[in-house]
N, C-alpha and C. Protein backbone atom coordinates (compact mmCIF):
# COMPACT_ATOMS: atom_id res chain seq x y z
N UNK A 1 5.04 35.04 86.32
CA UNK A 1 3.64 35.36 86.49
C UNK A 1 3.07 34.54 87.64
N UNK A 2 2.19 35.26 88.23
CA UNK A 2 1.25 34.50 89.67
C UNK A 2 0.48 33.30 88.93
N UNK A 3 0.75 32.31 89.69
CA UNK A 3 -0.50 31.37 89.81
C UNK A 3 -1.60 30.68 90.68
N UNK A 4 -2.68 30.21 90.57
CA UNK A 4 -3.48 30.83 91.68
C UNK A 4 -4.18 28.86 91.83
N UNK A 5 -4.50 29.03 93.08
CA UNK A 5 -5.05 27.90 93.09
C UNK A 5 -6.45 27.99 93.37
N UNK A 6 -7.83 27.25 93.08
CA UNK A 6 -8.97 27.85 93.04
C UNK A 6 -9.99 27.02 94.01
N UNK A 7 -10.57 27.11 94.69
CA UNK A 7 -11.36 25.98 95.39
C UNK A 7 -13.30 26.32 95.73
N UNK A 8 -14.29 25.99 95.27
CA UNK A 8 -15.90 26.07 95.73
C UNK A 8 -15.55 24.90 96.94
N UNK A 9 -16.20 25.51 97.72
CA UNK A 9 -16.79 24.44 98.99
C UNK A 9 -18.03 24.80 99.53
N UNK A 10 -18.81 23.89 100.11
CA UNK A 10 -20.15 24.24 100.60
C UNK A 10 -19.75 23.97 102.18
N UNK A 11 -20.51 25.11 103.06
CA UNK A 11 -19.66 24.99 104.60
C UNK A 11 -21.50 25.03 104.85
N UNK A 12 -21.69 24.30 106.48
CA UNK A 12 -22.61 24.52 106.71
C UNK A 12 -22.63 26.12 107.38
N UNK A 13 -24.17 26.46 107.34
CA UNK A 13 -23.89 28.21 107.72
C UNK A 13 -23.55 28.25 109.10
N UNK A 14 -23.97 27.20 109.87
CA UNK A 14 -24.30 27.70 111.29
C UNK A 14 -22.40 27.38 111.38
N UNK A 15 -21.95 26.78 110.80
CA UNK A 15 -20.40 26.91 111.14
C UNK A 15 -19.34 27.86 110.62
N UNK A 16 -20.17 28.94 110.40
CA UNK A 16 -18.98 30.51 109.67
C UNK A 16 -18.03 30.38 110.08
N UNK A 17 -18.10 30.87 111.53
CA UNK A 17 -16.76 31.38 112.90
C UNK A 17 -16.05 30.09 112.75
N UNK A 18 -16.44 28.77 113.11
CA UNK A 18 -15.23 27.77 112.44
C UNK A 18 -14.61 27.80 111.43
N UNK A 19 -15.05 28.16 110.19
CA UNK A 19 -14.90 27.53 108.80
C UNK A 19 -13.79 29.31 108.40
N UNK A 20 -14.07 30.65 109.42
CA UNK A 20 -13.19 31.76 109.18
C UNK A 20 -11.71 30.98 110.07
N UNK A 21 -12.14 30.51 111.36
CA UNK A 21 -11.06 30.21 112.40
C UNK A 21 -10.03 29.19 111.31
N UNK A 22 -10.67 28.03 111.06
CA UNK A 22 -9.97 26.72 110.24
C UNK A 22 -8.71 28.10 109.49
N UNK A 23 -9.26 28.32 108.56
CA UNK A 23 -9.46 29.13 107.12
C UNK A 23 -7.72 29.96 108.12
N UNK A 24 -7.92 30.81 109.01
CA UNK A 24 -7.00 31.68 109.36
C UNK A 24 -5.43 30.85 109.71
N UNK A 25 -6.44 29.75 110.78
CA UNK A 25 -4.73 28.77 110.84
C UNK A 25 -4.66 28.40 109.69
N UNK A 26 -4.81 27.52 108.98
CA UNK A 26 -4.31 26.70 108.23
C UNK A 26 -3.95 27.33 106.97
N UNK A 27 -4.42 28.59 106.68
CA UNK A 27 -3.84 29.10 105.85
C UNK A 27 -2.88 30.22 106.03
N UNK A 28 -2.45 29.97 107.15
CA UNK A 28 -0.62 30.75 108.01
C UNK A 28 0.30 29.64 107.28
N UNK A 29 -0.05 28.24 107.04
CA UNK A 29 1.13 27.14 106.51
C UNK A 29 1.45 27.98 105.46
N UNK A 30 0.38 27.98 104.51
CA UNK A 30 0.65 28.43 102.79
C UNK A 30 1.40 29.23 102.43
N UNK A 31 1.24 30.64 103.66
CA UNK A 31 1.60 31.93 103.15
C UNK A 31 3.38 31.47 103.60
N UNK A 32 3.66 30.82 104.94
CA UNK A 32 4.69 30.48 105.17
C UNK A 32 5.56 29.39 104.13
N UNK A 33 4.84 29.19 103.32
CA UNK A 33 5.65 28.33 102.39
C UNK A 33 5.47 28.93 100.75
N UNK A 34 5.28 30.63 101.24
CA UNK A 34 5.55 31.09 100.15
C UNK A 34 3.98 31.36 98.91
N UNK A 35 2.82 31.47 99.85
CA UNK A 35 1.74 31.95 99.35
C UNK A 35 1.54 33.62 99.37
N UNK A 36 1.03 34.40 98.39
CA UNK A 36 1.31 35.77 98.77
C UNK A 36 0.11 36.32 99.11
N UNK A 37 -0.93 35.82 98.74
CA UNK A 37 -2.37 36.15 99.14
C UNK A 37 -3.28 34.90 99.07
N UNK A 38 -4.24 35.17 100.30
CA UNK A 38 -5.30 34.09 100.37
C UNK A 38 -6.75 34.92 100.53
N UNK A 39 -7.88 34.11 99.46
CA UNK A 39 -9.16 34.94 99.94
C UNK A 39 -9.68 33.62 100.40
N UNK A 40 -10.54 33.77 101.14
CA UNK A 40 -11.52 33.33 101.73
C UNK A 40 -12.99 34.32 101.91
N UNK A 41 -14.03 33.58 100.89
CA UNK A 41 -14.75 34.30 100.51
C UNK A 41 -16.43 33.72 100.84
N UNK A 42 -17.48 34.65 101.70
CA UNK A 42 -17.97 33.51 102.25
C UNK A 42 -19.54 34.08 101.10
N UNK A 43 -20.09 32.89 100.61
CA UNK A 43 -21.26 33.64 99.54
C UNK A 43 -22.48 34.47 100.06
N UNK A 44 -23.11 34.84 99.25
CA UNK A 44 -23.71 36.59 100.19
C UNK A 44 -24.98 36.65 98.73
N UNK A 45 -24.31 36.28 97.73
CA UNK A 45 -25.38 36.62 96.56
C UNK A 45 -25.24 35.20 95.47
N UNK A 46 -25.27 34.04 95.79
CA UNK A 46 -25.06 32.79 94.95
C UNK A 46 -26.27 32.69 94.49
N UNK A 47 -26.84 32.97 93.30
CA UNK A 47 -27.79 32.26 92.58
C UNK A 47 -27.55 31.26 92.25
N UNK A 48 -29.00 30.49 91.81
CA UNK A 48 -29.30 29.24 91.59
C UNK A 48 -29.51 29.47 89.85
N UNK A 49 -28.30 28.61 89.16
CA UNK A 49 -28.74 29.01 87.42
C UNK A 49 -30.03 27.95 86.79
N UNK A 50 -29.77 27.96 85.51
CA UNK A 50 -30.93 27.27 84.97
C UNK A 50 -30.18 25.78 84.52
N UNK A 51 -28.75 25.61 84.18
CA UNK A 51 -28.50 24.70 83.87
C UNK A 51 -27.23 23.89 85.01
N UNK A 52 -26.42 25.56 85.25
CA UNK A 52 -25.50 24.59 86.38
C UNK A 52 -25.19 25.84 87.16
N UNK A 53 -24.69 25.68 88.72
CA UNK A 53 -24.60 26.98 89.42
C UNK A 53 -23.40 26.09 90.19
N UNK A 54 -22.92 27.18 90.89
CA UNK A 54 -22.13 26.86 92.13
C UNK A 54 -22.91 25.96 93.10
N UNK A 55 -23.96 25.70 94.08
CA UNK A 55 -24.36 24.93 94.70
C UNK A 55 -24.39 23.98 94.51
N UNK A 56 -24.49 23.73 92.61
CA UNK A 56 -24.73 21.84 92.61
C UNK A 56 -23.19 21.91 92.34
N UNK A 57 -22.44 22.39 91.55
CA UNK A 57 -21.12 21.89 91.33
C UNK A 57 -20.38 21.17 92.91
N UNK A 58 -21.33 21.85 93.98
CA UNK A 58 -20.37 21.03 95.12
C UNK A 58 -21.95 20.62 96.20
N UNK A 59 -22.50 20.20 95.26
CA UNK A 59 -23.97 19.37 96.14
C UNK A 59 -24.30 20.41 97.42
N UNK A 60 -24.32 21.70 97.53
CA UNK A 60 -24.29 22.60 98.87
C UNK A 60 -25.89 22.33 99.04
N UNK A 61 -26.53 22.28 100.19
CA UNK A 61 -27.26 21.41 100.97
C UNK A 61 -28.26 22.98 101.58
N UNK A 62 -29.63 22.85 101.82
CA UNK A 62 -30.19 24.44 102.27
C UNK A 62 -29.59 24.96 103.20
N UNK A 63 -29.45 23.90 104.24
CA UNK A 63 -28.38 24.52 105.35
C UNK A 63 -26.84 25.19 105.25
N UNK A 64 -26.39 25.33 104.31
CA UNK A 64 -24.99 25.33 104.05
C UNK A 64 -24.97 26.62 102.70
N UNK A 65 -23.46 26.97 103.27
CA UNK A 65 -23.06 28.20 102.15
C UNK A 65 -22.32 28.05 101.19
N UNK A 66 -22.00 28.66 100.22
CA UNK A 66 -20.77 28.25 99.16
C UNK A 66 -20.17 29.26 99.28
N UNK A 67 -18.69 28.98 99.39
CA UNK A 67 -17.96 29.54 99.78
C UNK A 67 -16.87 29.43 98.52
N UNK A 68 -16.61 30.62 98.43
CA UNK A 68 -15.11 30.63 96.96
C UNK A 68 -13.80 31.34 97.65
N UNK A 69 -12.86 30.49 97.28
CA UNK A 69 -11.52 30.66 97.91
C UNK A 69 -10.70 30.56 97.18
N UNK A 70 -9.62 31.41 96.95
CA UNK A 70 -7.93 31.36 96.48
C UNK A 70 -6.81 31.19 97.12
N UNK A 71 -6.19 31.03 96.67
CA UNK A 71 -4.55 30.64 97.20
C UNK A 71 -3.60 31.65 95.92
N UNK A 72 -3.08 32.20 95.98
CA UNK A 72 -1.88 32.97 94.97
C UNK A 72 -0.82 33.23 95.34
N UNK A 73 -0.01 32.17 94.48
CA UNK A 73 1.24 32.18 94.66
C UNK A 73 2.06 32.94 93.80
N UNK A 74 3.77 33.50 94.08
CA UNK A 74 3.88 34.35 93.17
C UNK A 74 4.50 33.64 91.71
N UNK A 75 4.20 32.80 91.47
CA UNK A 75 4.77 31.52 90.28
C UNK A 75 4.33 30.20 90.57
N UNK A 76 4.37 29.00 89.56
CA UNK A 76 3.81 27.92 89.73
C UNK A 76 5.10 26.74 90.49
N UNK A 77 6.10 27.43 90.24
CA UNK A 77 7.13 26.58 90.97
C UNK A 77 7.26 27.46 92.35
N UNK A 78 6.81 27.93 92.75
CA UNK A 78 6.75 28.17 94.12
C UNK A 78 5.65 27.25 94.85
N UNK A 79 4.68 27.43 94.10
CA UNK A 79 3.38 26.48 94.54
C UNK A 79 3.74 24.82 94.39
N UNK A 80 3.95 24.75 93.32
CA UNK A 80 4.59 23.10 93.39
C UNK A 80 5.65 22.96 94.31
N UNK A 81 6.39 23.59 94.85
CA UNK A 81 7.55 23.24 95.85
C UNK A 81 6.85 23.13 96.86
N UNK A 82 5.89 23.84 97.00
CA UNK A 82 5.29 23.87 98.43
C UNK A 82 4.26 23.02 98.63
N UNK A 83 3.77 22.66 97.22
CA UNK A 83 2.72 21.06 97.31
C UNK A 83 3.16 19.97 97.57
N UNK A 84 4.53 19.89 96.59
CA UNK A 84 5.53 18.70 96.75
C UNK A 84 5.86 18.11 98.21
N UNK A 85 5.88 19.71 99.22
CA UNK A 85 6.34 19.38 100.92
C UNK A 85 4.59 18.95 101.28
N UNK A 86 4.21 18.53 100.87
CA UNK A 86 2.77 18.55 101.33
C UNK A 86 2.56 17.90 102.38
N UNK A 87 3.34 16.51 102.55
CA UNK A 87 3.30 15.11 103.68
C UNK A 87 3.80 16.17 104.78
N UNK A 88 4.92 16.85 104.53
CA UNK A 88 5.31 17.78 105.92
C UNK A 88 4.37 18.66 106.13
N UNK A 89 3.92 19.31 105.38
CA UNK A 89 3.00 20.23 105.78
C UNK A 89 1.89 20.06 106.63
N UNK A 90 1.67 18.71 106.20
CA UNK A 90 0.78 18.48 106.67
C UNK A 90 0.52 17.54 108.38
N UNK A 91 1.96 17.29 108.53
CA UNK A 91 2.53 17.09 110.40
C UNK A 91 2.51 18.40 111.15
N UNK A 92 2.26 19.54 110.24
CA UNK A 92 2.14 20.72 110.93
C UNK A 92 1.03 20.71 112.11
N UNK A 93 0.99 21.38 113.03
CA UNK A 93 0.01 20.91 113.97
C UNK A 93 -1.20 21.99 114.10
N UNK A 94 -0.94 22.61 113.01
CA UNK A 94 -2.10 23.69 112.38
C UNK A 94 -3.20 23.22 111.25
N UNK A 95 -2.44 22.02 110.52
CA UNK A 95 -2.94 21.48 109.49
C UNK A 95 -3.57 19.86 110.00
N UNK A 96 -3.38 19.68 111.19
CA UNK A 96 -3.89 18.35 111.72
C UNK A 96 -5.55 18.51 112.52
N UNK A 97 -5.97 17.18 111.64
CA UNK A 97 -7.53 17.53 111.36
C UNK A 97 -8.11 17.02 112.80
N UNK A 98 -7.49 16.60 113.88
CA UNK A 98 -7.21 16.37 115.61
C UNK A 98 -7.97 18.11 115.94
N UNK A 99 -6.66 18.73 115.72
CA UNK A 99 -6.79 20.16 116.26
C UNK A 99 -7.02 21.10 115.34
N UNK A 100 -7.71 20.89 113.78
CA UNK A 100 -7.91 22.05 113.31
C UNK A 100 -9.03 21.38 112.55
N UNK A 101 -10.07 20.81 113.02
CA UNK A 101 -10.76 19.93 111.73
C UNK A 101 -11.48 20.91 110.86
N UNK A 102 -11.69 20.45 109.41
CA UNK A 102 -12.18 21.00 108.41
C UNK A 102 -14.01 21.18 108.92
N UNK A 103 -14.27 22.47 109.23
CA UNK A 103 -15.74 22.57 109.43
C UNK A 103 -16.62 22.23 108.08
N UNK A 104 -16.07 21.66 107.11
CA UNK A 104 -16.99 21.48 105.94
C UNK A 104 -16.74 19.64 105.34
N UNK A 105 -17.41 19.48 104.81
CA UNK A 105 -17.60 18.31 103.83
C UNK A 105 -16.24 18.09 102.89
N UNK A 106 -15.21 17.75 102.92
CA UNK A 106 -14.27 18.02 101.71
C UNK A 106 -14.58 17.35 100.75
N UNK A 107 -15.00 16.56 100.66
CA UNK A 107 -15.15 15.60 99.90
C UNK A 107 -16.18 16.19 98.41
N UNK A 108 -16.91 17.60 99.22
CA UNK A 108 -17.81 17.88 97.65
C UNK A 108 -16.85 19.45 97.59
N UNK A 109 -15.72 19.91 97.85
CA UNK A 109 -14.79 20.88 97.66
C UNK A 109 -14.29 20.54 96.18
N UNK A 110 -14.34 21.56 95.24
CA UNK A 110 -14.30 21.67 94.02
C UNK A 110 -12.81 22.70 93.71
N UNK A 111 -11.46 22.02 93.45
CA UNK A 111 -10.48 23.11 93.35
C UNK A 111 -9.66 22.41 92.23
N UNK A 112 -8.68 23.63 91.50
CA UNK A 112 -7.70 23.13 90.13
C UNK A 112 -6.99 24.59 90.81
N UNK A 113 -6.06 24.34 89.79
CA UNK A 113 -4.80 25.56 89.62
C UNK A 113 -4.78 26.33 88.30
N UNK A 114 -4.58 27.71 88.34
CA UNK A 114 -5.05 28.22 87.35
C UNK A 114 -4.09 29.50 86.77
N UNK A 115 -3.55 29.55 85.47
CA UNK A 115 -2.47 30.33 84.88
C UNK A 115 -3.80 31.72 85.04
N UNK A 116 -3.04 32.96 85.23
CA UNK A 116 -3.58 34.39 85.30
C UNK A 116 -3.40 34.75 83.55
N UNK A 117 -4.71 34.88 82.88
CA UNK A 117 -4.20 35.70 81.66
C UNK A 117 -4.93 36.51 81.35
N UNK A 118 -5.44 37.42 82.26
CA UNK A 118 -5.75 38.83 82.04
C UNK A 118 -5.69 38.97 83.91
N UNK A 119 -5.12 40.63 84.12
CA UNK A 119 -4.92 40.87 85.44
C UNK A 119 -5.09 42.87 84.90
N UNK A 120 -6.25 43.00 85.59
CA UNK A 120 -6.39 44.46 85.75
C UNK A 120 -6.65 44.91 86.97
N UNK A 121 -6.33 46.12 87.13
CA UNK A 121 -6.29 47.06 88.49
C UNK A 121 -5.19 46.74 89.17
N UNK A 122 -5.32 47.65 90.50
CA UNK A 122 -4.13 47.34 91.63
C UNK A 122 -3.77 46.31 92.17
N UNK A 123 -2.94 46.30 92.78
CA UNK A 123 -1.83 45.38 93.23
C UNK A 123 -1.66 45.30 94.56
């Protein structure tokens, strides 16, 4: 079964076209180490709830968007093999924050890994 890795981040808005550009290299490593789909998802309709929403879960700021993203791998030992190479992965010169820096805050990026147990529709 697929397992998926999950991530909220707050990007500032005026940095989309970076935060799509980052988003396209750096997520060529993943798929190359065996990721089968990546979304990158930029928010469009985020409400604000009454007790907790996406914006505070990652402190997103008026200027800035929340953005929801996946990683799906086709099993969890594919993904751990490819986390495990992580120190290499990360000499990649796609993944070096020199020439690909993160257009967002990482530090309030909100992500876990997550077993699929319900999957409907196409494929």
């Amino acid at each position: 079964m697929s397992y998926i890795d999950g991530f909220v981040l707050a990007v500032p808005s005026a940095n989309k076209q970076k935060f799509i550009e980052h988003a396209r290299t750096a997520n060529a490593v993943f798929i190359e180490h065996g990721a089968t789909r990546i979304r990158e998802c930029w928010g469009d309709e985020v409400k604000a709830g009454k007790q907790t929403d996406f914006q505070r879960a990652v402190q997103a700021k008026d200027d800035e968007t929340v953005c929801f993203s996946w990683v799906e791998w086709p099993d969890k030992a594919t993904r751990d093999a490819a986390m495990a190479k992580m120190d290499e992965l990360m000499k990649d010169p796609r993944m070096d924050p020199e020439k690909n820096p993160m257009p967002f805050d990482g530090m309030r990026m909100i992500f876990g890994g997550f077993v699929p147990v319900v999957a409907l529709g196409r494929e």
